[in-house]
Protein backbone atom coordinates (compact mmCIF):
# COMPACT_ATOMS: atom_id res chain seq x y z
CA UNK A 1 168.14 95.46 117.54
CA UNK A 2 165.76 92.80 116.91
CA UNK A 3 167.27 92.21 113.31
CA UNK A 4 170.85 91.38 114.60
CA UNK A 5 169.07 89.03 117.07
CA UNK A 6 167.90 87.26 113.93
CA UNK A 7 170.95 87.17 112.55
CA UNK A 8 172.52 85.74 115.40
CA UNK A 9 169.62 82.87 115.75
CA UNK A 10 170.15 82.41 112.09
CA UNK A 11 173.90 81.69 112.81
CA UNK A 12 173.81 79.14 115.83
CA UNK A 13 171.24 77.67 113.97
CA UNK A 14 173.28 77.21 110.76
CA UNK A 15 175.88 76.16 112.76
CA UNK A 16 173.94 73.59 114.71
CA UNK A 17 172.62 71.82 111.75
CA UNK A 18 176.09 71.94 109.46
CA UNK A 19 177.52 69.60 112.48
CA UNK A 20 174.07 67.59 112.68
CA UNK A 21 174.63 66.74 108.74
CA UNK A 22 178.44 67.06 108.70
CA UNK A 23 178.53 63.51 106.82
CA UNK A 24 176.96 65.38 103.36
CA UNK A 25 179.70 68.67 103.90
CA UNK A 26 181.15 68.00 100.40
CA UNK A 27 178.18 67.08 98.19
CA UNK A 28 176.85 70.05 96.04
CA UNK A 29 173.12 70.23 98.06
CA UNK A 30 174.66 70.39 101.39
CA UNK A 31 174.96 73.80 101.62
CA UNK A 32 170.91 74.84 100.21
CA UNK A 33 170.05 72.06 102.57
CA UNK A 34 171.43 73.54 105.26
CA UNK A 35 170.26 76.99 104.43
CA UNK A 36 166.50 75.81 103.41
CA UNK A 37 166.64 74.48 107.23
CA UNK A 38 166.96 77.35 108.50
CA UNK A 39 164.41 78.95 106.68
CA UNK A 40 161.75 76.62 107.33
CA UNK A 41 162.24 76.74 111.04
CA UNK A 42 162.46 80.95 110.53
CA UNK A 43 159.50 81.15 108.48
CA UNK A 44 156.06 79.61 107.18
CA UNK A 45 154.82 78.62 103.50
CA UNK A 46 157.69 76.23 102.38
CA UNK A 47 156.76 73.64 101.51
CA UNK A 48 156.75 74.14 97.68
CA UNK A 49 159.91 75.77 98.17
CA UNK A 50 161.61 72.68 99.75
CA UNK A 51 159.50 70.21 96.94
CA UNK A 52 161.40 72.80 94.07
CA UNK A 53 164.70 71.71 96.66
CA UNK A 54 164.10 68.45 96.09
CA UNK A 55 163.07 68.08 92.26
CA UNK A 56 166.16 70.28 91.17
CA UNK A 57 168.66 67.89 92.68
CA UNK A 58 166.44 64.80 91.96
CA UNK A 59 167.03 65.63 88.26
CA UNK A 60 170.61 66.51 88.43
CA UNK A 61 171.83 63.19 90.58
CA UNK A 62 169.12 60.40 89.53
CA UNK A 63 171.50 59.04 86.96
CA UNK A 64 174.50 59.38 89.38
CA UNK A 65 175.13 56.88 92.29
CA UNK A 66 174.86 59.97 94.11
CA UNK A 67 171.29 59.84 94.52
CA UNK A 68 171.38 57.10 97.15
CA UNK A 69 173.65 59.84 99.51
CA UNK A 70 170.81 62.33 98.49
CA UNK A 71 168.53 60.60 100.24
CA UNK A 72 170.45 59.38 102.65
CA UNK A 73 170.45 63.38 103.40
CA UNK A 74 167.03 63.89 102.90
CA UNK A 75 166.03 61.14 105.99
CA UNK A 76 168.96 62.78 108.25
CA UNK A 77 167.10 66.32 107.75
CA UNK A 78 163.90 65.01 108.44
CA UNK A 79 165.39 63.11 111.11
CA UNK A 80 166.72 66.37 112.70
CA UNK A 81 163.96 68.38 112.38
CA UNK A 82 162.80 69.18 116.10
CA UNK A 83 158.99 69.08 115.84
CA UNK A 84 158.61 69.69 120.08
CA UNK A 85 160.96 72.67 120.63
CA UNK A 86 161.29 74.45 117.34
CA UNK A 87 162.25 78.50 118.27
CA UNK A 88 160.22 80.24 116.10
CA UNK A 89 157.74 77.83 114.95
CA UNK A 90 156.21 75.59 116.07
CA UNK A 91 156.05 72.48 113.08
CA UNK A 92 154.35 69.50 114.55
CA UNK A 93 154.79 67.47 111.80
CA UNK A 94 156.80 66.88 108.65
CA UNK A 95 156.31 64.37 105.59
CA UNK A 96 158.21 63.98 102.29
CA UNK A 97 156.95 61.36 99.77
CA UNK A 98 159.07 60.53 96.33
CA UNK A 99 157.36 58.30 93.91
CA UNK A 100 158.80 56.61 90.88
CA UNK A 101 160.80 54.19 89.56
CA UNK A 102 164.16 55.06 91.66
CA UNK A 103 166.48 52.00 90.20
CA UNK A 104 167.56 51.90 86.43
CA UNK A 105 166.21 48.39 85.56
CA UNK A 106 163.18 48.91 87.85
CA UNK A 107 159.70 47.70 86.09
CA UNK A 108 158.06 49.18 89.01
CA UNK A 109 157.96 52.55 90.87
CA UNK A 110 158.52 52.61 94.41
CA UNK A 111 157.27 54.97 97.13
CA UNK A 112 159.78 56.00 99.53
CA UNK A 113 158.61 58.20 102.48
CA UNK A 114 160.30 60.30 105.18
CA UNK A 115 158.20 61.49 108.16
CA UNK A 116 158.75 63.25 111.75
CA UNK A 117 155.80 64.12 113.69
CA UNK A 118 151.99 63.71 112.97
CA UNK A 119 149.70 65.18 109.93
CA UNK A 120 146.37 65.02 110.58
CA UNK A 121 144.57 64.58 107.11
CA UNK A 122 141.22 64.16 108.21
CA UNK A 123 140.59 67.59 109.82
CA UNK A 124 140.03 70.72 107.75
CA UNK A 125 140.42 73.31 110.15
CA UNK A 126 144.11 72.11 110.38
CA UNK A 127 146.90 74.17 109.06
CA UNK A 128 149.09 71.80 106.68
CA UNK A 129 151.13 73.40 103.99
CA UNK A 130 151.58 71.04 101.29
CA UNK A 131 153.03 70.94 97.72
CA UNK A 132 153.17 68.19 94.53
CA UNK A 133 155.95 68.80 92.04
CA UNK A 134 156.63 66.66 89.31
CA UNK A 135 160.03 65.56 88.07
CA UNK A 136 160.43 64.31 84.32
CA UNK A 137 163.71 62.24 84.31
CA UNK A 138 165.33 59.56 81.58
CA UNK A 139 163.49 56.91 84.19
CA UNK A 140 160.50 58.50 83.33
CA UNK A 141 158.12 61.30 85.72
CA UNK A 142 158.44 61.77 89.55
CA UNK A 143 156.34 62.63 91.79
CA UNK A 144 157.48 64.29 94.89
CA UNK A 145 154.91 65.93 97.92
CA UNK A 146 156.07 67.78 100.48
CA UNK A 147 153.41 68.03 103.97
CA UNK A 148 154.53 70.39 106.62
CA UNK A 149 151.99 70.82 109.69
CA UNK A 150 152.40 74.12 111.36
C-alpha cells in the first residue's frame, strides 16, 4: 500500500516539474534532471550525486553553445525547488557554485552561483550535505560544489 502511494507521489511530482522546465524537453539532461528532482525531494544524501549530475554534462556540453541552455536549466531547477513546502523533506536551503573559466578566450575564471533558501555555515550542529567535484575540461579544471541544507 504505502509503496504504490510512492509511486503515485513520484508521478505527480515528475509530472509537475517536466511542465515547470518544459523549455529544456529536448536537450539530452532534461530527462536525469527531471528525475534527480525527484529524488532529492524523495530522499536525503544527494548532494554528490547531483555535483556527479552536473560535472558529467559540464564535460560533455562546455565546448558546445549548449552549455549556456545548461545553465540556463540549472538556475530554473534551483529556481523551482520549493524550500517552504517540500512533501517529504523538508530542504531549507539549496546552493550550487561552478568555478572556472566558462568562455573560450577567457583569461580569467568566473564564479557563477545558484541559490534558493539559506545555508547557515557558521553553525556546526547544522545538517548541510555538501559535495566538491572537479571537472578537467580543454578550458582547463572546474570546480563545482553542491550545498543542500536539510
Amino acid at each position: 500500500m504505502a509503496k504504490n502511494y510512492q509511486k503515485s507521489f513520484f508521478k505527480k511530482e515528475h509530472l509537475k516539474i517536466e511542465k515547470l522546465l518544459n523549455l529544456f524537453k529536448k536537450e539530452i539532461f532534461f530527462q536525469t534532471g527531471v528525475f534527480l528532482y525527484c529524488l532529492l525531494k524523495n530522499t536525503n544524501n544527494n548532494a554528490s550525486l547531483f555535483s556527479k549530475y552536473i560535472a558529467y554534462f559540464f564535460r560533455i556540453l562546455h565546448r558546445t553553445k549548449k552549455i549556456d541552455k545548461f545553465l540556463a536549466f540549472l538556475a530554473k531547477f534551483v529556481q523551482n525547488i520549493d524550500t517552504e513546502n517540500s512533501s517529504f523533506e523538508k530542504i531549507t536551503g539549496f546552493k550550487i557554485q561552478i568555478k572556472g573559466r566558462l568562455i573560450k578566450r577567457q583569461s580569467r575564471s568566473q564564479i557563477r552561483i545558484y541559490e534558493k533558501g539559506t545555508i547557515p555555515l557558521q553553525s556546526i550542529s547544522a545538517k548541510i550535505n555538501y559535495s566538491l567535484t572537479h571537472v578537467n575540461t580543454t578550458y582547463g579544471i572546474f570546480g563545482i560544489k553542491v550545498w543542500i541544507f536539510e
